[in-house]
N, C-alpha and C. Protein backbone atom coordinates (compact mmCIF):
# COMPACT_ATOMS: atom_id res chain seq x y z
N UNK A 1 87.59 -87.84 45.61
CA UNK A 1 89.00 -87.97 45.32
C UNK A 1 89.36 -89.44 45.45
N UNK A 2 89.66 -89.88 44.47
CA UNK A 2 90.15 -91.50 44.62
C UNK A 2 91.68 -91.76 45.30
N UNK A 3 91.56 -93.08 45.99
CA UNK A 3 92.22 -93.03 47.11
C UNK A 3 92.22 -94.44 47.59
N UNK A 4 93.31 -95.27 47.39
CA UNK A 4 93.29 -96.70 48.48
C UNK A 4 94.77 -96.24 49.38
N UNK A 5 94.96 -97.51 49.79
CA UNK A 5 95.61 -98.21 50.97
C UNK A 5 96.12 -99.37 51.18
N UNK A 6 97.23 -99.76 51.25
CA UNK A 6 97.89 -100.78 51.62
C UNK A 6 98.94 -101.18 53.15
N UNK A 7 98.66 -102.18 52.94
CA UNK A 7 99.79 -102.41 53.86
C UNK A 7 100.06 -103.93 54.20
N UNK A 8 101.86 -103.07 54.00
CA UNK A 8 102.99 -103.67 53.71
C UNK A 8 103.84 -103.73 54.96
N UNK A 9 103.66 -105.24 54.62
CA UNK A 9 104.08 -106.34 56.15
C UNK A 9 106.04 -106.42 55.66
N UNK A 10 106.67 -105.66 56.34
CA UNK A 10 108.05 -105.74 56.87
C UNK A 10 108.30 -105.16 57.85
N UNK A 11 109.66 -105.94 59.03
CA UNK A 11 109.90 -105.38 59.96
C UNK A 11 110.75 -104.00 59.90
N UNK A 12 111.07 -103.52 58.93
CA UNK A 12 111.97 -102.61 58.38
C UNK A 12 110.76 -101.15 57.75
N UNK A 13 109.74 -101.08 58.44
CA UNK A 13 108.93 -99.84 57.77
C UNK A 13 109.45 -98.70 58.19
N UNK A 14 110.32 -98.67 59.44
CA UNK A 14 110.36 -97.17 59.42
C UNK A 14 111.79 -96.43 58.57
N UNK A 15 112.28 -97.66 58.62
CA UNK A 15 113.76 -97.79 57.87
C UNK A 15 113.31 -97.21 56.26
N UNK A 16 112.18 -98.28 55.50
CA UNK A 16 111.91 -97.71 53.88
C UNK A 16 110.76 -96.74 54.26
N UNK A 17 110.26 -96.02 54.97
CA UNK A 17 109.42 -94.82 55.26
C UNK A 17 110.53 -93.48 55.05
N UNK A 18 111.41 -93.77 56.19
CA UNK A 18 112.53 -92.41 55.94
C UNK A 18 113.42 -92.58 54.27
N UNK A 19 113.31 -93.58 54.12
CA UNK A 19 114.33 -94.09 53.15
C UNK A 19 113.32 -93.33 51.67
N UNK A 20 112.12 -93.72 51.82
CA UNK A 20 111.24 -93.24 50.53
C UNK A 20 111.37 -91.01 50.95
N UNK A 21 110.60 -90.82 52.04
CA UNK A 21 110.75 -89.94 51.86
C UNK A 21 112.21 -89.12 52.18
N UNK A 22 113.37 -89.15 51.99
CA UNK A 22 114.65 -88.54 51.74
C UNK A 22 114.68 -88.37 50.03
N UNK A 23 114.38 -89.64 49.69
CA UNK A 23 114.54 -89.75 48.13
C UNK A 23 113.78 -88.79 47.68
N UNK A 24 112.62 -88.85 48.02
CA UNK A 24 111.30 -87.81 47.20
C UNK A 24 111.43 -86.31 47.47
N UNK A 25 112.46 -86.24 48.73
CA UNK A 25 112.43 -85.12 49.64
C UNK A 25 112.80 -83.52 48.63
N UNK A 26 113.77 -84.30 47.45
CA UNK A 26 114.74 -83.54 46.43
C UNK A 26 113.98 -82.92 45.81
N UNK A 27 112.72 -83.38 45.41
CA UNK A 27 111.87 -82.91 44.47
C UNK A 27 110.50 -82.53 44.91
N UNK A 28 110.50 -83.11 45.90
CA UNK A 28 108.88 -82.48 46.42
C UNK A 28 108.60 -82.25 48.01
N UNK A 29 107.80 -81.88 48.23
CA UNK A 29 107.43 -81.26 49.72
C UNK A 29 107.28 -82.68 50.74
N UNK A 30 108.08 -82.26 51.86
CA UNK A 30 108.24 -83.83 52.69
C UNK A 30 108.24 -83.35 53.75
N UNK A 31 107.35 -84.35 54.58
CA UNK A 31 107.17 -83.87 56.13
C UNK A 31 107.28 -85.42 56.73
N UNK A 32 108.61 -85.69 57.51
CA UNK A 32 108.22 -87.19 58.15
C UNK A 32 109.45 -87.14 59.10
N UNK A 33 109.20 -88.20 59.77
CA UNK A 33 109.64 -88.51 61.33
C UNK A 33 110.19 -90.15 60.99
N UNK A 34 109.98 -90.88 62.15
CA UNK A 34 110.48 -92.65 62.18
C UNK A 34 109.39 -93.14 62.04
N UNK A 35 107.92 -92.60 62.40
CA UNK A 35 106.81 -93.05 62.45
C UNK A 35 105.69 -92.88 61.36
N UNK A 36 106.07 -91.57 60.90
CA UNK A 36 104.95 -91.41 59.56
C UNK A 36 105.24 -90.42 59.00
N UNK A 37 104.87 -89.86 57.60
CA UNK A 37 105.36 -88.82 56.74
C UNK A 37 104.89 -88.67 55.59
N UNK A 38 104.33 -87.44 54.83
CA UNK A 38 103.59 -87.19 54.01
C UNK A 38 104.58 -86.74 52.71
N UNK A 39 104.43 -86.82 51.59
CA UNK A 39 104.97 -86.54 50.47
C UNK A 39 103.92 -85.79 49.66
N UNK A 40 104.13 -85.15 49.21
CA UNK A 40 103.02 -83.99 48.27
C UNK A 40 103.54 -84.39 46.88
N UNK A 41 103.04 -85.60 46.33
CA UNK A 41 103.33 -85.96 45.15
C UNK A 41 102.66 -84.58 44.09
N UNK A 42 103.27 -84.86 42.36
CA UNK A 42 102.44 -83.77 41.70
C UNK A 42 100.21 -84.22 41.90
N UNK A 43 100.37 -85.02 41.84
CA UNK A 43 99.10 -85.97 41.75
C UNK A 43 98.34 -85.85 43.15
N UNK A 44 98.94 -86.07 43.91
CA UNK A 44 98.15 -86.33 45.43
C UNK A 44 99.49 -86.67 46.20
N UNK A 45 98.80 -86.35 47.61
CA UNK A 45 99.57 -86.81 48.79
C UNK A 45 99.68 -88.11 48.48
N UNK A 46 100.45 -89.00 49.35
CA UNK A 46 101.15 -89.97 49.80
C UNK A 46 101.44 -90.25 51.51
N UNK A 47 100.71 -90.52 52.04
CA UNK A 47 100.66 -90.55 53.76
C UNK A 47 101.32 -91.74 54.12
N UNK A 48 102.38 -92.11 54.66
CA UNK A 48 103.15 -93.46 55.47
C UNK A 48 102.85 -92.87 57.14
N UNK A 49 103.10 -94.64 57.26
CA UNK A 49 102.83 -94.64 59.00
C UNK A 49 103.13 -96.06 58.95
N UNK A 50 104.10 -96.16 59.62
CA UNK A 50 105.28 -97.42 60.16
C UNK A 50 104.86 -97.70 61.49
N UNK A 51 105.18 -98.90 62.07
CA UNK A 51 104.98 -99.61 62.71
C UNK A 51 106.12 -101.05 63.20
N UNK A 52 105.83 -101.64 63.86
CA UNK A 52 107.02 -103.00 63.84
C UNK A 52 106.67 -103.73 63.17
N UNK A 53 105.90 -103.89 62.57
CA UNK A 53 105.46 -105.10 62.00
C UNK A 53 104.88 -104.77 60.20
N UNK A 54 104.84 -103.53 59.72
CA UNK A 54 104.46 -103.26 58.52
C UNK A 54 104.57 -101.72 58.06
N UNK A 55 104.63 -101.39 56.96
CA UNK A 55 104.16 -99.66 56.26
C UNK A 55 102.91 -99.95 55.82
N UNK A 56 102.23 -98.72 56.31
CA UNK A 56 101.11 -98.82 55.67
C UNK A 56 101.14 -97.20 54.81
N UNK A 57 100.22 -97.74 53.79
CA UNK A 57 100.74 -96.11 52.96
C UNK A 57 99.16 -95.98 52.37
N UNK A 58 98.59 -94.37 52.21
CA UNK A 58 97.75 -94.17 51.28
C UNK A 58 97.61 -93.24 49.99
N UNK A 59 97.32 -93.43 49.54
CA UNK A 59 97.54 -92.67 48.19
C UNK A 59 96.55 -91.72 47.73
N UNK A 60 96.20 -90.53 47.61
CA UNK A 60 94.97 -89.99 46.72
C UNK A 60 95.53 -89.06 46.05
N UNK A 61 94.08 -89.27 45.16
CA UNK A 61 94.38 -87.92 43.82
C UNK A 61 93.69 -86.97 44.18
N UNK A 62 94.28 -85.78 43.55
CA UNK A 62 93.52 -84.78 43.60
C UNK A 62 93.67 -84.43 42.46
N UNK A 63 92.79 -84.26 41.76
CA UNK A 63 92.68 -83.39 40.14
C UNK A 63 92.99 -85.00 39.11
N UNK A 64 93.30 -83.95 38.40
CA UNK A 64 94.07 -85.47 37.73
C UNK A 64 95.24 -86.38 38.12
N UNK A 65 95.01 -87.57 37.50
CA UNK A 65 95.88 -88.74 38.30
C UNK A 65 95.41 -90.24 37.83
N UNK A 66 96.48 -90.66 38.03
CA UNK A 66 96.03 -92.08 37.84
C UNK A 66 96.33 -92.80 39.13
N UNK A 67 95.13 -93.59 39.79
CA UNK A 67 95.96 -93.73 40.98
C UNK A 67 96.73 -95.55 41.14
N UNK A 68 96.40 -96.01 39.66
CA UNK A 68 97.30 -97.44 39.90
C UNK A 68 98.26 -97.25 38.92
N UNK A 69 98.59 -96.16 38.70
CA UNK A 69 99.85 -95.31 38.32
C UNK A 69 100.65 -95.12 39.50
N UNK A 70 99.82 -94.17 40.35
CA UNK A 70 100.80 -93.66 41.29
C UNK A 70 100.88 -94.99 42.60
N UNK A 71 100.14 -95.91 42.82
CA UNK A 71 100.43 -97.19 43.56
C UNK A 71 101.67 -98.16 42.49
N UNK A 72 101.64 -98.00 41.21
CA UNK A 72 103.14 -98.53 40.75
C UNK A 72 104.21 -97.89 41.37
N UNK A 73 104.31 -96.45 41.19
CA UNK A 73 105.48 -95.77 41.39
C UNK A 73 105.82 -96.02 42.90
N UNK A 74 104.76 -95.89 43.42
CA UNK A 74 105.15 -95.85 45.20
C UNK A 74 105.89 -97.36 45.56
N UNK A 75 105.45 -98.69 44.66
CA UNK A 75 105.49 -100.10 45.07
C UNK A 75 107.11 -99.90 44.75
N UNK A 76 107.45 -99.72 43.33
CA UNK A 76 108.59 -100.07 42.41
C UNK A 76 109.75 -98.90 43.30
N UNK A 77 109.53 -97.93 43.82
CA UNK A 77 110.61 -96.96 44.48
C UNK A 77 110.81 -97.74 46.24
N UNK A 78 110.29 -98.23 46.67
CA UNK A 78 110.01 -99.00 48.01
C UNK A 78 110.57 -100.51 47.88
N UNK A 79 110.24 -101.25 46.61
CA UNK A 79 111.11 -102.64 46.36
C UNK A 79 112.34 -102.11 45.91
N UNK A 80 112.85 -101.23 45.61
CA UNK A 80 114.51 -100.98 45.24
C UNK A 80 114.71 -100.78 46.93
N UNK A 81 114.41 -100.18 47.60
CA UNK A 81 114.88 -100.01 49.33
C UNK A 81 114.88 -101.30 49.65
N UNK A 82 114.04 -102.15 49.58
CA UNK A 82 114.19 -103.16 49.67
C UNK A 82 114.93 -104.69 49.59
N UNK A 83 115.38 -104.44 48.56
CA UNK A 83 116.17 -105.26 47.63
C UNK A 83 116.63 -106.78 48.23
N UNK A 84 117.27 -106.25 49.91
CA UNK A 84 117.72 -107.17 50.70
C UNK A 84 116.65 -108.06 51.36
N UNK A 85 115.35 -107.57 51.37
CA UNK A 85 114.65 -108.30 51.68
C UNK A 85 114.11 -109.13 51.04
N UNK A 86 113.80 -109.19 49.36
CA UNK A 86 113.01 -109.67 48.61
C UNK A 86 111.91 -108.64 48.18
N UNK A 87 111.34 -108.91 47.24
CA UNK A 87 110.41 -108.18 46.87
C UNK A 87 108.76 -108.29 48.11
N UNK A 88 108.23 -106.83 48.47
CA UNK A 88 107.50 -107.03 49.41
C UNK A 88 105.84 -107.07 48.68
N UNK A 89 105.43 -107.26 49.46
CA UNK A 89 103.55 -107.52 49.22
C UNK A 89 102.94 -106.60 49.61
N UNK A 90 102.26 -106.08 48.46
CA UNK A 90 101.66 -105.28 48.38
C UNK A 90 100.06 -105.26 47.68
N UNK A 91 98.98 -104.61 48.61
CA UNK A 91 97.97 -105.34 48.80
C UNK A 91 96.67 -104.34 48.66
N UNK A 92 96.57 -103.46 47.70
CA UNK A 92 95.88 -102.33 47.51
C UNK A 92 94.26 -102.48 47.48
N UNK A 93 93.68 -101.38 48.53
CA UNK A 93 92.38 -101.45 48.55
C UNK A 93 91.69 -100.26 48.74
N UNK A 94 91.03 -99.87 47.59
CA UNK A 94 90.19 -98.81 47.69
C UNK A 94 89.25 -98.15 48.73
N UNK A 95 89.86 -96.70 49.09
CA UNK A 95 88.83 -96.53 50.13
C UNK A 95 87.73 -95.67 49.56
N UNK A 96 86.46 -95.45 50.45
CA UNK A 96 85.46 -94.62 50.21
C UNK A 96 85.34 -93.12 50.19
């Protein structure tokens, strides 16, 4: 199942963690706290886990998927939460 990982250095992760999953919450299956939270995209999960200092998020497919499809969608819905900060860095790396 293909699958990276990033992470995204702002002091505000747990703030766009709840903030992403409320949004997604409308349409798909959401399980999260201040600290971490899963989204059941159609494609694959979506796992966050906040910290003081960054979000880190992972992405996999299951079945079909594109997964620098679904690392656009996750980046571009997370820089609108953002907005006040500037656009954040984002730093994707394939895991095994």
């Amino acid at each position: 199942m293909p699958s990276s990982r990033a992470i995204v250095p702002t002091a505000h992760a747990s703030r766009y963690l709840q903030q992403l999953c409320k949004h997604w919450g409308h349409k798909f299956a959401v399980e999260f706290d201040s600290a971490s939270g899963r989204v059941a995209l159609p494609f694959g999960p979506l796992d966050l886990k906040a910290t003081g200092e960054a979000l880190e998020l992972t992405c996999r497919i299951e079945g079909e998927g594109d997964l620098a499809r679904m690392q656009q969608v996750v980046a571009d819905h997370l820089n609108r939460f953002a907005h006040r900060e500037g656009e954040l860095r984002f730093d994707w790396h394939t895991l095994d």
